[in-house]
Protein backbone atom coordinates (compact mmCIF):
# COMPACT_ATOMS: atom_id res chain seq x y z
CA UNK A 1 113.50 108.85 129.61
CA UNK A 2 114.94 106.36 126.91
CA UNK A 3 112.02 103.84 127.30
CA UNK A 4 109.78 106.85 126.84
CA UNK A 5 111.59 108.06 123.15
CA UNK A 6 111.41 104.04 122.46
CA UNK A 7 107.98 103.84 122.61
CA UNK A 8 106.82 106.47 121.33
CA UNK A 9 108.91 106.04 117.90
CA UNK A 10 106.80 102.95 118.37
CA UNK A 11 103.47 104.18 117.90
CA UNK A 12 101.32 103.78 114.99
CA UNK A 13 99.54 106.82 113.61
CA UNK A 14 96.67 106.87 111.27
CA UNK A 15 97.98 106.65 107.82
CA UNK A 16 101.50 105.04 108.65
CA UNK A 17 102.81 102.69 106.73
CA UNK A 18 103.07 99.23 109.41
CA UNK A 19 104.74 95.60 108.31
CA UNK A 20 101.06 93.00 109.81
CA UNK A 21 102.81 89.97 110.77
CA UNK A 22 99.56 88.56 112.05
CA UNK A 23 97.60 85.47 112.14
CA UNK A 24 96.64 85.94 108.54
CA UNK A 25 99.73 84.65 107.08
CA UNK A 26 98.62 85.35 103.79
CA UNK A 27 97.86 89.26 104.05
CA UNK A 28 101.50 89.88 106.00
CA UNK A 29 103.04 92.61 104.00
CA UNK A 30 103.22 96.60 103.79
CA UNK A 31 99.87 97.88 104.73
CA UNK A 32 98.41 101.43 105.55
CA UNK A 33 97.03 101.40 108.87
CA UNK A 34 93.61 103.33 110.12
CA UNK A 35 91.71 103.00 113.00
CA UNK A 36 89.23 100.14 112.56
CA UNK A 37 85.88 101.30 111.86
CA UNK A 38 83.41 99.00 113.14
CA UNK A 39 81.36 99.89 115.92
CA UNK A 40 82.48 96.99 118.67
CA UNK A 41 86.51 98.67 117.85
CA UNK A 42 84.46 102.48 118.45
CA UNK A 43 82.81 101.43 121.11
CA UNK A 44 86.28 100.06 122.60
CA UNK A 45 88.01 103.41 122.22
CA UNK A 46 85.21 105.40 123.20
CA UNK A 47 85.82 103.50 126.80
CA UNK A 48 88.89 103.93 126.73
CA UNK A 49 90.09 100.67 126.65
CA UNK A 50 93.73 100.08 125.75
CA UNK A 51 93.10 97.42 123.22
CA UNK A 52 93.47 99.37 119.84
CA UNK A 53 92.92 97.92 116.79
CA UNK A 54 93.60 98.71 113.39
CA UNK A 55 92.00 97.95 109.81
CA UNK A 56 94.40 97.94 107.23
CA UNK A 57 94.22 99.41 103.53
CA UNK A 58 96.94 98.66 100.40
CA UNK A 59 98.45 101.18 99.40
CA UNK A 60 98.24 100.82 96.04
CA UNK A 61 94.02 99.78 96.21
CA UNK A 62 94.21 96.63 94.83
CA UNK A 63 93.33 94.02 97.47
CA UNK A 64 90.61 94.60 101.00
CA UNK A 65 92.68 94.40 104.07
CA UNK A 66 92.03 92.91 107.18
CA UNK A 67 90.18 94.25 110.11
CA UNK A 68 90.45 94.57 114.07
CA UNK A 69 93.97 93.99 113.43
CA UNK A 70 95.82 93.75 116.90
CA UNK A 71 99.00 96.31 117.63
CA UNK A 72 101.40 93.61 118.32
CA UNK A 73 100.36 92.18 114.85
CA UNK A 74 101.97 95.31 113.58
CA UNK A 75 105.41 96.63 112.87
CA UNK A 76 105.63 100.06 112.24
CA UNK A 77 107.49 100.65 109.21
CA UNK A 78 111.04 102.54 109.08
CA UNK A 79 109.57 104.70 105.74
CA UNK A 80 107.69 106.22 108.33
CA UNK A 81 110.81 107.85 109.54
């Protein structure tokens, strides 16, 4: 029952605010994260297939985020409550 509550304060939502820690060293940082919308990432989900992936926006629009970002690349952030 405790692993279950731990993992799902775990999960990312669309529009939660995640810490990317991935292998774009350079774009790590607070991000807003949405379901990636290229068609290979639909196509993916549509199957079913657990590997969900994220594209990420700023939250303040100034910079393009990166795309068919991983889950463990992503922290989800503690503002998200």
């Amino acid at each position: 029952m405790h692993t279950t509550l731990f993992h799902s304060i775990e999960l990312i939502e669309p529009g939660d605010l995640v810490l990317y820690h991935g292998s774009l060293t350079d774009l790590h940082g607070l991000w807003l994260a949405i379901p990636c919308p290229c068609r290979a990432c639909h196509a993916m989900d549509a199957l079913g297939l657990p590997d969900v992936r994220f594209a990420l926006a700023d939250p303040w629009g100034e910079r393009p985020g990166p795309i068919h970002a991983h889950r463990e690349s992503l922290t989800r952030s503690a503002a998200c409550g």
